[in-house]
N, C-alpha and C. Protein backbone atom coordinates (compact mmCIF):
# COMPACT_ATOMS: atom_id res chain seq x y z
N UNK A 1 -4.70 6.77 -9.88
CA UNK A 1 -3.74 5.77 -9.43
C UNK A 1 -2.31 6.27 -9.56
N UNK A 2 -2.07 7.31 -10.38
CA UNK A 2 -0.77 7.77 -10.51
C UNK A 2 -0.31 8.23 -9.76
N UNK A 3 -1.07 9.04 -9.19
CA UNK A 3 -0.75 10.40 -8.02
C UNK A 3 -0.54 9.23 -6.65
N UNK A 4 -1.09 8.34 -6.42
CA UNK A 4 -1.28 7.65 -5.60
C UNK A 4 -0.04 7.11 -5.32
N UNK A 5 0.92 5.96 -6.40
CA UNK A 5 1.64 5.74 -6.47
C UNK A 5 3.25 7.15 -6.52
N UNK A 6 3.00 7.79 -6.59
CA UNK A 6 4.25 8.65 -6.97
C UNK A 6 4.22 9.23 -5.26
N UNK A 7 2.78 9.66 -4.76
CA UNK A 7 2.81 9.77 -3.21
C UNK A 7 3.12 8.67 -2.64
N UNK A 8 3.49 7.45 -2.60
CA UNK A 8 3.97 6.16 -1.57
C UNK A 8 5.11 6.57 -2.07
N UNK A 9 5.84 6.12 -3.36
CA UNK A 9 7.48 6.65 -3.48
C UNK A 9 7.94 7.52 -2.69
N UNK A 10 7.11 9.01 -2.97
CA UNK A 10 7.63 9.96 -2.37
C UNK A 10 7.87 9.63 -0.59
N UNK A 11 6.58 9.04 -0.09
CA UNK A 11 6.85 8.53 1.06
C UNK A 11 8.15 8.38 2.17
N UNK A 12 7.84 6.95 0.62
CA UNK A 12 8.94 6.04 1.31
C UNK A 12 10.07 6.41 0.98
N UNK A 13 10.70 7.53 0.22
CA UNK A 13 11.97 8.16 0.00
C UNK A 13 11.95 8.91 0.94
N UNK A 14 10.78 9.74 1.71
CA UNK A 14 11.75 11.13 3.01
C UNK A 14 11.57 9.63 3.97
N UNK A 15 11.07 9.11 3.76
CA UNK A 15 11.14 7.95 5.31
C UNK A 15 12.08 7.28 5.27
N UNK A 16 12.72 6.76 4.11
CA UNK A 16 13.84 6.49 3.83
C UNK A 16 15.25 7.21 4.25
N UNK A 17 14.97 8.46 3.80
CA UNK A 17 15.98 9.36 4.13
C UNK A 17 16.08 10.19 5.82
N UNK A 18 14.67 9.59 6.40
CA UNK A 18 15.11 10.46 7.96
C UNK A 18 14.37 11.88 7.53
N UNK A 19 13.30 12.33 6.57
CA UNK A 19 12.94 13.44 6.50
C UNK A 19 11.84 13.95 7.46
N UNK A 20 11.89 14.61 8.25
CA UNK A 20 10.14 14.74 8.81
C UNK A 20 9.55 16.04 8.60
N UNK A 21 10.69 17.26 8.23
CA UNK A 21 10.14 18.40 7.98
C UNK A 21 10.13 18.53 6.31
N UNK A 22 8.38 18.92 6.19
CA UNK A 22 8.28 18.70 4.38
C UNK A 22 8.42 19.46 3.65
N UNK A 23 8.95 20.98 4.65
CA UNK A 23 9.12 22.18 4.29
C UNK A 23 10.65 22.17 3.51
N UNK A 24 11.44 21.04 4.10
CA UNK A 24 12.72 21.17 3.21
C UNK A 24 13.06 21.57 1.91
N UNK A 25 13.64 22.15 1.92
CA UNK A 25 14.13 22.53 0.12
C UNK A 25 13.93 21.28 -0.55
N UNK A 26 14.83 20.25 0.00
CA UNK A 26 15.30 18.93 -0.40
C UNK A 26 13.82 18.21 -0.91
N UNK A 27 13.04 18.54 -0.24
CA UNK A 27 11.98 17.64 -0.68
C UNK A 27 11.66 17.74 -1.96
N UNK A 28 11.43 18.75 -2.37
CA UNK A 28 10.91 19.54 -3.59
C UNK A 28 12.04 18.45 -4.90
N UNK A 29 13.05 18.58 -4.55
CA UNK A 29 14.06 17.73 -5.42
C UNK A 29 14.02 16.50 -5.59
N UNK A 30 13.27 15.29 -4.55
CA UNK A 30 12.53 14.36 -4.38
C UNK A 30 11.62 14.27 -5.17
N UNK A 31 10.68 15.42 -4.76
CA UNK A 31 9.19 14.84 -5.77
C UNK A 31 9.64 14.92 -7.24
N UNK A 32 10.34 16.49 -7.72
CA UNK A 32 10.55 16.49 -8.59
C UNK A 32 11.28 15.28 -9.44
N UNK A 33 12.42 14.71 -9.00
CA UNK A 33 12.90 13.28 -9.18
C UNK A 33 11.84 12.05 -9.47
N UNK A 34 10.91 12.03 -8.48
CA UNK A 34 9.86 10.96 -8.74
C UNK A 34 8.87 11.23 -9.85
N UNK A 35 8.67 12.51 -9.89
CA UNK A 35 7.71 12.83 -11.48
C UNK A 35 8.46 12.67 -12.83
N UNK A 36 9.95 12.90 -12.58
CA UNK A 36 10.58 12.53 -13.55
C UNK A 36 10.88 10.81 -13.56
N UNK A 37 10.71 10.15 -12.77
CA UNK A 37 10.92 8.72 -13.59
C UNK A 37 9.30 8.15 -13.80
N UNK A 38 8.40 8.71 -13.09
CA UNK A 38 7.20 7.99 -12.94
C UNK A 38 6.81 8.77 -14.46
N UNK A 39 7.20 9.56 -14.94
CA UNK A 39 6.57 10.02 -16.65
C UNK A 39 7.73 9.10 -17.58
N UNK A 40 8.46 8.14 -17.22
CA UNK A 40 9.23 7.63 -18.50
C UNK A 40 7.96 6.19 -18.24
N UNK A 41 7.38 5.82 -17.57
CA UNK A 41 6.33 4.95 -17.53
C UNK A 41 6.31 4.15 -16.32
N UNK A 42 7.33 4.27 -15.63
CA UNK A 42 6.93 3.44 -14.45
C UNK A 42 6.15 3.58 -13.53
N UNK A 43 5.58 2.29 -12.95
CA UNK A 43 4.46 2.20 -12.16
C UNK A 43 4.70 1.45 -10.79
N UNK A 44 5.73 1.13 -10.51
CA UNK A 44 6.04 0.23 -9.33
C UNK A 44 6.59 1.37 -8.09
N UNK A 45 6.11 1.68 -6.88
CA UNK A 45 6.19 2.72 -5.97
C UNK A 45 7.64 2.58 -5.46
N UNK A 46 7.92 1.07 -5.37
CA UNK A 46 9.32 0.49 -4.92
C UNK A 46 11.09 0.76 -5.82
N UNK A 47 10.17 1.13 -6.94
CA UNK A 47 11.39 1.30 -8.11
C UNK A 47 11.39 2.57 -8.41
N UNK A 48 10.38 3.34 -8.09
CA UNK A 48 10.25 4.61 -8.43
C UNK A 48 10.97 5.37 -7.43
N UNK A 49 10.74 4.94 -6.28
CA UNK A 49 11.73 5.22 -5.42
C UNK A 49 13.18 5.42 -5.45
N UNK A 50 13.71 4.32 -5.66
CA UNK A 50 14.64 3.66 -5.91
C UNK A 50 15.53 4.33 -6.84
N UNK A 51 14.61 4.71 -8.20
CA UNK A 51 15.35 5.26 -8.84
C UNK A 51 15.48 7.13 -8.96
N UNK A 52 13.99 7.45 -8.28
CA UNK A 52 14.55 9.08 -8.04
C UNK A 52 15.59 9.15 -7.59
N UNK A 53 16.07 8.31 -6.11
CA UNK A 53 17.28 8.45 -4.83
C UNK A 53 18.48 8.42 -6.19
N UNK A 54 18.40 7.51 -6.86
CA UNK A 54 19.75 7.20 -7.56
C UNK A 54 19.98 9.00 -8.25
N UNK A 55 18.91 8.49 -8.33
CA UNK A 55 19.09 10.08 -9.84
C UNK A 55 19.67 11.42 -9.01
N UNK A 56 19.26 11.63 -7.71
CA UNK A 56 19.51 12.70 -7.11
C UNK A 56 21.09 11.88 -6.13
N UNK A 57 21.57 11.16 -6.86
CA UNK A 57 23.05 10.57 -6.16
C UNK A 57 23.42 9.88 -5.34
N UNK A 58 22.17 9.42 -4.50
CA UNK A 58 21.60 8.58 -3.13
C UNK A 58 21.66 7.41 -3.76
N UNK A 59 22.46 6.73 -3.27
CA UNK A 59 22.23 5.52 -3.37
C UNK A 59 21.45 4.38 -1.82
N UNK A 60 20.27 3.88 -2.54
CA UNK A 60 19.48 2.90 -1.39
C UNK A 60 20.01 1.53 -1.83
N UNK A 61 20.59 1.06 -0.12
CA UNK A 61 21.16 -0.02 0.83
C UNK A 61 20.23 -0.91 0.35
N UNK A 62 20.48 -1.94 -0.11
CA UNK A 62 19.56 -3.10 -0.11
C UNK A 62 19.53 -3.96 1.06
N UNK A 63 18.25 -4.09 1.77
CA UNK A 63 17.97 -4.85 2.51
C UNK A 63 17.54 -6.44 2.09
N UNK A 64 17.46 -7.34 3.28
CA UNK A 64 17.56 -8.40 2.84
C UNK A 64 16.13 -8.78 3.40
């Protein structure tokens, strides 16, 4: 279930960001970001998100 969840984050962060090639450098800084908050314990795909983008300086637009 972990891997599961840290792959939707990851997802929804290059989909977020307009990514389609996964070859990017950038990506790698993504996942890495998402393994680092998803090991302090979180489990929510939406926050995990949320908070790799922050961590790597991105800030995500809240929609309504």
């Amino acid at each position: 279930m972990k891997i599961d969840t840290m792959t939707e984050a990851y997802e929804r962060a290059l989909t977020y960001l307009g990514m389609v090639d996964r070859n990017d450098p950038f990506t790698e800084l993504i996942a890495k970001a998402i393994v680092n908050v998803t090991a302090t314990g979180e489990r929510d795909p939406g926050t995990i998100e949320k908070r790799a983008l922050n961590a790597l300086g991105i800030r995500k637009i809240a929609t309504a």
